[in-house]
N, C-alpha and C. Protein backbone atom coordinates (compact mmCIF):
# COMPACT_ATOMS: atom_id res chain seq x y z
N UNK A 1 2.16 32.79 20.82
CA UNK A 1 3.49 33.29 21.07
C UNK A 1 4.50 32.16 20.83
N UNK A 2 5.82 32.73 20.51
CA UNK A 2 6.60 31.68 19.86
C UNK A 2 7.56 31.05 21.16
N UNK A 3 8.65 30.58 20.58
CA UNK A 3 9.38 29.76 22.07
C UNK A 3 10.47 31.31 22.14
N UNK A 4 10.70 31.07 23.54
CA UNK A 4 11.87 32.30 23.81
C UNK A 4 13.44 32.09 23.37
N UNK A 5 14.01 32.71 23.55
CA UNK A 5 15.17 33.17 22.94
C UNK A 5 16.16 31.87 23.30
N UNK A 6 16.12 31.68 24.83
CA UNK A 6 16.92 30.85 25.44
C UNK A 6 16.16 29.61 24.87
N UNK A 7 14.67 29.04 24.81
CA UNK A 7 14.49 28.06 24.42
C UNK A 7 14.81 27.87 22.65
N UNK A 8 15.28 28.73 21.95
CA UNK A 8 15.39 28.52 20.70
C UNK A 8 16.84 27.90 20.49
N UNK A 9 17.91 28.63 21.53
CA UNK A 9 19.17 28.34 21.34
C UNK A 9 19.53 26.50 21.80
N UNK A 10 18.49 26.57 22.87
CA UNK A 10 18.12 24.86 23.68
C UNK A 10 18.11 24.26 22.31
N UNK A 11 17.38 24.53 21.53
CA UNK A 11 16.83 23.62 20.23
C UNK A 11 17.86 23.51 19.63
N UNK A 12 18.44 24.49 18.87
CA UNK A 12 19.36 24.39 18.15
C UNK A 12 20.59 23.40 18.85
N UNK A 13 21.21 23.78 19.60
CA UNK A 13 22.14 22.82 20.51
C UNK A 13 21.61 21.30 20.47
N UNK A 14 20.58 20.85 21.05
CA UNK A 14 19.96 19.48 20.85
C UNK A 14 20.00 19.44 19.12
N UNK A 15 19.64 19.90 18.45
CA UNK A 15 19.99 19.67 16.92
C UNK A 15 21.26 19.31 16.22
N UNK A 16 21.95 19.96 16.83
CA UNK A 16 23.43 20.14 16.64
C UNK A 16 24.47 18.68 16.99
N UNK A 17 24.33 18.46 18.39
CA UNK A 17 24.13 17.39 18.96
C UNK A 17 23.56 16.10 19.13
N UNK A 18 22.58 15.76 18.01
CA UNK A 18 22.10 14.45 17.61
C UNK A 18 22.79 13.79 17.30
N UNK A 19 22.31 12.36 18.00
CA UNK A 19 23.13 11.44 17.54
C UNK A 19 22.25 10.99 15.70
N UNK A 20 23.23 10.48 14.91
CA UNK A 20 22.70 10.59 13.86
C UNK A 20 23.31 8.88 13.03
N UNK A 21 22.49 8.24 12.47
CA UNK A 21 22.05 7.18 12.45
C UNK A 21 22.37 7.14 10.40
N UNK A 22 23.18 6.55 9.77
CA UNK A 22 23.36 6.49 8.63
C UNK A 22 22.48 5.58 7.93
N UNK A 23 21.62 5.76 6.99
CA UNK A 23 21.04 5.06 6.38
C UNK A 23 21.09 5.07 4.75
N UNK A 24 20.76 3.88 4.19
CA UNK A 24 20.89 3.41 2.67
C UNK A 24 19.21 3.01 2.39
N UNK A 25 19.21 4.11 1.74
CA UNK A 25 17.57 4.50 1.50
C UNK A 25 17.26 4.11 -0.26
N UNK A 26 15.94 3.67 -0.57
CA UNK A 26 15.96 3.37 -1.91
C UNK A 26 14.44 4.73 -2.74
N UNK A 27 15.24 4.92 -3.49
CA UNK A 27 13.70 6.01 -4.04
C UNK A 27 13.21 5.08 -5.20
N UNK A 28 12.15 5.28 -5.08
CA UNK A 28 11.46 5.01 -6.18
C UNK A 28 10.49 5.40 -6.81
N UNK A 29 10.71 5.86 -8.05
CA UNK A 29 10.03 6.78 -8.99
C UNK A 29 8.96 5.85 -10.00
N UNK A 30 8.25 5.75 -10.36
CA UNK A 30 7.65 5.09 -11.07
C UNK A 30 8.14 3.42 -10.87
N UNK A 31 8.82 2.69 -11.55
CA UNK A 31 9.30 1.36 -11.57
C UNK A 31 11.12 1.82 -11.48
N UNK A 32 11.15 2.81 -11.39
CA UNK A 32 12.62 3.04 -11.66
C UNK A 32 13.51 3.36 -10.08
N UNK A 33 14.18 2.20 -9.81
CA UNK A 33 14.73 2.73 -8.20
C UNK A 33 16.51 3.64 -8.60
N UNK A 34 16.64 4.09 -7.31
CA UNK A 34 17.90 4.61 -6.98
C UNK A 34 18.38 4.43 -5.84
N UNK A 35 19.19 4.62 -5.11
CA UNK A 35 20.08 4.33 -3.96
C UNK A 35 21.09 5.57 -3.49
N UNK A 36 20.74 5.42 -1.92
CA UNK A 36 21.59 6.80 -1.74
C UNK A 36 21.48 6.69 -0.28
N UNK A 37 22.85 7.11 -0.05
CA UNK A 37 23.35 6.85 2.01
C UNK A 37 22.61 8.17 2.28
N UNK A 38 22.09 8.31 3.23
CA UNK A 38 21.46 9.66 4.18
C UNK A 38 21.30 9.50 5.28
N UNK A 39 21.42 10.32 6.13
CA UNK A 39 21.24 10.40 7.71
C UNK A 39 19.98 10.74 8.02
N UNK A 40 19.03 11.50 6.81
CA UNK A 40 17.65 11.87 7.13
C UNK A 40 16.52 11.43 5.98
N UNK A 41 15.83 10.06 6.05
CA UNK A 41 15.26 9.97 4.97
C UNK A 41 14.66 11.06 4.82
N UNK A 42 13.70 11.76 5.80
CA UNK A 42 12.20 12.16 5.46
C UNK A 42 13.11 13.47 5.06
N UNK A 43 13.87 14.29 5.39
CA UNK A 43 14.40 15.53 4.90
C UNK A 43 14.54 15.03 3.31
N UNK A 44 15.49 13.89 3.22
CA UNK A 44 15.89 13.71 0.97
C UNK A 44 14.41 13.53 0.90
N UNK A 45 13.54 13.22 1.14
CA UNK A 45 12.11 12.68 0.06
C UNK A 45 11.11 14.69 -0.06
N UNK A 46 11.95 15.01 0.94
CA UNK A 46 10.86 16.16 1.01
C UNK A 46 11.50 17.37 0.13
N UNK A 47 13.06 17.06 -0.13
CA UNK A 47 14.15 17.93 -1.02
C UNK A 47 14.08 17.59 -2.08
N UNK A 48 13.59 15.91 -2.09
CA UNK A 48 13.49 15.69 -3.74
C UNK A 48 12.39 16.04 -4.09
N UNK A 49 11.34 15.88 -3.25
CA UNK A 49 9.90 15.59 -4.01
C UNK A 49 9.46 17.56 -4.66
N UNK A 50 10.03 18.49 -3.79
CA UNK A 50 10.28 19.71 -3.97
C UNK A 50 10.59 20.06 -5.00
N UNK A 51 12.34 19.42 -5.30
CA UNK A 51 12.75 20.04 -6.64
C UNK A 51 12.15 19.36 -8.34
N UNK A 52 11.63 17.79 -7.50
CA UNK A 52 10.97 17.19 -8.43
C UNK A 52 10.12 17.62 -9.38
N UNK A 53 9.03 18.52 -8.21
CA UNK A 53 7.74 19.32 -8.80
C UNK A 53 7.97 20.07 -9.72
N UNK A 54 9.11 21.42 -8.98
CA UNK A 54 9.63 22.53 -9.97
C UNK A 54 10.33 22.40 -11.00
N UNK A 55 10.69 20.69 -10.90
CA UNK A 55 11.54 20.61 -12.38
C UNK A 55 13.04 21.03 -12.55
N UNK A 56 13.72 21.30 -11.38
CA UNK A 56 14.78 21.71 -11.05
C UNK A 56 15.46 21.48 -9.28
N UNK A 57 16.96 21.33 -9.53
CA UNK A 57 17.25 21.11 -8.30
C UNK A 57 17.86 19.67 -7.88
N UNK A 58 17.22 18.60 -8.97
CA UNK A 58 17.01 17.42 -8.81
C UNK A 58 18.76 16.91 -9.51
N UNK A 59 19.09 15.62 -9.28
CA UNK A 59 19.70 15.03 -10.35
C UNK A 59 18.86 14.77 -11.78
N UNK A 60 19.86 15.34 -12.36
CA UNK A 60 19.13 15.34 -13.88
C UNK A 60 18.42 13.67 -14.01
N UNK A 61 19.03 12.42 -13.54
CA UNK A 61 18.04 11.44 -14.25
C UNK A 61 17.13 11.17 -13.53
N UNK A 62 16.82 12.02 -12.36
CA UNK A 62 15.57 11.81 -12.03
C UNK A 62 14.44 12.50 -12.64
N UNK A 63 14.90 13.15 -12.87
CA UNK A 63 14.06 14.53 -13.42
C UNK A 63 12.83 13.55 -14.43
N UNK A 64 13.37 13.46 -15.69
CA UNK A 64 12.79 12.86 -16.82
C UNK A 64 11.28 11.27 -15.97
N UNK A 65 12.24 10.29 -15.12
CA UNK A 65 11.29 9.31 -14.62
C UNK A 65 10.38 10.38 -13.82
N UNK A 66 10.18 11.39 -13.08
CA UNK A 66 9.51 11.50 -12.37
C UNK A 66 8.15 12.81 -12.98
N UNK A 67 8.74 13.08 -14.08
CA UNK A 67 7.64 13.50 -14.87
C UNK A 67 6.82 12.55 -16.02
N UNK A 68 7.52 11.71 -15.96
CA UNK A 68 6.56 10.48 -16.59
C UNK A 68 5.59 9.74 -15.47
N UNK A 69 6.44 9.54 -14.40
CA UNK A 69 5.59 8.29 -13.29
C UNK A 69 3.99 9.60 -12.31
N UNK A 70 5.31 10.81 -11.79
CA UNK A 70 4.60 11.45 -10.53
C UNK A 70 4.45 11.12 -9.67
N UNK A 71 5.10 10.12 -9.54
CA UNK A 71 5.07 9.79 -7.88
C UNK A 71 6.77 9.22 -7.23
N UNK A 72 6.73 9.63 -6.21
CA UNK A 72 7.93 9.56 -5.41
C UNK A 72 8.10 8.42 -4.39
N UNK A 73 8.31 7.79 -4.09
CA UNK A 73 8.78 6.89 -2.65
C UNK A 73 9.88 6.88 -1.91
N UNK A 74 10.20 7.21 -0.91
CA UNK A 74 11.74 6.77 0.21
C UNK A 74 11.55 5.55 1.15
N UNK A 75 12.56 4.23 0.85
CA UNK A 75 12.15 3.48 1.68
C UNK A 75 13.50 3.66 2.33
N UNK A 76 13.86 2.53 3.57
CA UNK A 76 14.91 2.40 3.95
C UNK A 76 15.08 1.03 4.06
N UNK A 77 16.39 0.87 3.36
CA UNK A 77 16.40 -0.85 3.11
C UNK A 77 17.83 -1.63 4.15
N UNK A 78 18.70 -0.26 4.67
CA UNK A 78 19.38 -0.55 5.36
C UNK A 78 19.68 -0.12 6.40
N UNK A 79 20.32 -0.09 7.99
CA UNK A 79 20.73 0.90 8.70
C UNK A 79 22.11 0.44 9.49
N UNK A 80 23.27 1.36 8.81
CA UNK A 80 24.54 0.80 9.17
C UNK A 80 25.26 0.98 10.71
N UNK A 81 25.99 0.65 10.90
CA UNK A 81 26.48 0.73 12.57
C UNK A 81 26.68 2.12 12.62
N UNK A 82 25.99 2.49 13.97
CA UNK A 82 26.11 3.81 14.42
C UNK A 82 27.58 4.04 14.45
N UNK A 83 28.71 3.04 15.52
CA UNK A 83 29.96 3.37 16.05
C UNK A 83 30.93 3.27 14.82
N UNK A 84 30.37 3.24 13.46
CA UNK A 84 31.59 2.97 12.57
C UNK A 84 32.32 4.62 12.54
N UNK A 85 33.62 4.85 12.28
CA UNK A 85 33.78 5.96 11.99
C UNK A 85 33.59 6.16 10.49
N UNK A 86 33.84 7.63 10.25
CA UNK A 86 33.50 8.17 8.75
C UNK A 86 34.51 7.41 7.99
N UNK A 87 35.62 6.73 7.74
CA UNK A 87 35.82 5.99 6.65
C UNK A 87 35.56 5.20 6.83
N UNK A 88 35.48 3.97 7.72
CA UNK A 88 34.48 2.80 8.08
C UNK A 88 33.15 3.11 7.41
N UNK A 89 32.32 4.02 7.78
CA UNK A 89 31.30 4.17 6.89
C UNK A 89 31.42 3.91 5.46
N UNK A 90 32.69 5.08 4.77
CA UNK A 90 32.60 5.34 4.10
C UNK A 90 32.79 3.79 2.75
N UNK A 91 33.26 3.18 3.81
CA UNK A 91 34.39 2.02 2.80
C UNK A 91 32.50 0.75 3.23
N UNK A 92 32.13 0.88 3.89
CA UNK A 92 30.54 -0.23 4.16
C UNK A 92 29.99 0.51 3.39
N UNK A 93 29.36 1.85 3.27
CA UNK A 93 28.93 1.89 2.34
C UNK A 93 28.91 1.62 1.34
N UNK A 94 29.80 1.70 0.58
CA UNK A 94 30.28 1.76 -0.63
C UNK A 94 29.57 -0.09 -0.87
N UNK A 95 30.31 -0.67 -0.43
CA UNK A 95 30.38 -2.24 0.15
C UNK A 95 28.51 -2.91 -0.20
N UNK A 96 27.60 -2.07 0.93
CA UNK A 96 26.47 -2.50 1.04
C UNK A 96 25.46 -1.62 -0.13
N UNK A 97 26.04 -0.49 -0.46
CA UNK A 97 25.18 0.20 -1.75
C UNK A 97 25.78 -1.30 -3.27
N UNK A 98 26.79 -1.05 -3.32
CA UNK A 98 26.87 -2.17 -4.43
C UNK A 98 26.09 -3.42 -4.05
N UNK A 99 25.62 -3.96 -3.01
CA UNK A 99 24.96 -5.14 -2.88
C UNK A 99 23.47 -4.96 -3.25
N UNK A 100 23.32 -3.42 -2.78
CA UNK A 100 22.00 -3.25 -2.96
C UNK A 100 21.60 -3.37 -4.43
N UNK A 101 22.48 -2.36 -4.44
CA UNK A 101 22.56 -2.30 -6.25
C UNK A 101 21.89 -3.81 -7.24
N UNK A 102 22.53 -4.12 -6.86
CA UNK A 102 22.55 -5.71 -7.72
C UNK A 102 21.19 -6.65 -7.25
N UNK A 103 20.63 -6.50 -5.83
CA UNK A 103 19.36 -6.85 -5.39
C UNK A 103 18.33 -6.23 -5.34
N UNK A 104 17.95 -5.12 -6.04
CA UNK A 104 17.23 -4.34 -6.32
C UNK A 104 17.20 -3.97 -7.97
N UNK A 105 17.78 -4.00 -8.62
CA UNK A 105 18.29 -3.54 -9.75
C UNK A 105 18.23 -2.25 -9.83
N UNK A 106 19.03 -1.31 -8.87
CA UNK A 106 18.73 -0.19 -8.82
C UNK A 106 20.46 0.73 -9.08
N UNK A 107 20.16 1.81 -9.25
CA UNK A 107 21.25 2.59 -9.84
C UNK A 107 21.41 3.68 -8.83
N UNK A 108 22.59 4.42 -8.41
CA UNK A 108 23.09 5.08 -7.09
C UNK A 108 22.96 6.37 -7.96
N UNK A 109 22.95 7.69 -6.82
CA UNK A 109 22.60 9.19 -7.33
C UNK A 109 22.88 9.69 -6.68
């Protein structure tokens, strides 16, 4: 038997309500990396690796490396201040993806 009605709405609310943690995650497809801010690695690796398979869904330049390599990776190479607000984020991000960029030799998506 499944959870009840009232415990489903519990869930959702605690879902809703997470505190949520910005991260600068690196994929890597064969030898070929990318870069990309997310709040949920394991959700992007499981959206990419999905549309990866079907060949659709994906950013087009992933598409091509990941039918050559077949294999996927999500690491996390950064994790930015919880208390920044959304343009604070927005302006560090920007900031710490270009650093990554250049220490990784990796390209943003």
């Amino acid at each position: 038997m499944g959870l009840s009605k009232k415990e489903r709405r519990a869930a959702k609310v605690a879902w809703r309500e997470r505190e949520l943690h910005w991260l600068i995650v690196c994929v890597t497809i064969g030898e070929t990396r990318w870069l990309r801010l997310t709040s949920d690695p394991g959700a992007l690796e499981r959206r990419l690796g999905f549309s990866l398979r079907r060949g659709a869904g994906a950013p087009q330049l992933l598409i091509p490396a990941y039918q050559a390599a077949g294999t996927l990776a999500v690491a996390v190479v950064e994790v930015l201040d919880a208390d920044l607000s959304g343009m604070a984020r927005g302006t560090l991000a920007d900031a710490r993806l270009a650093h990554w960029e250049k220490a990784l030799h990796a390209k943003r998506f």
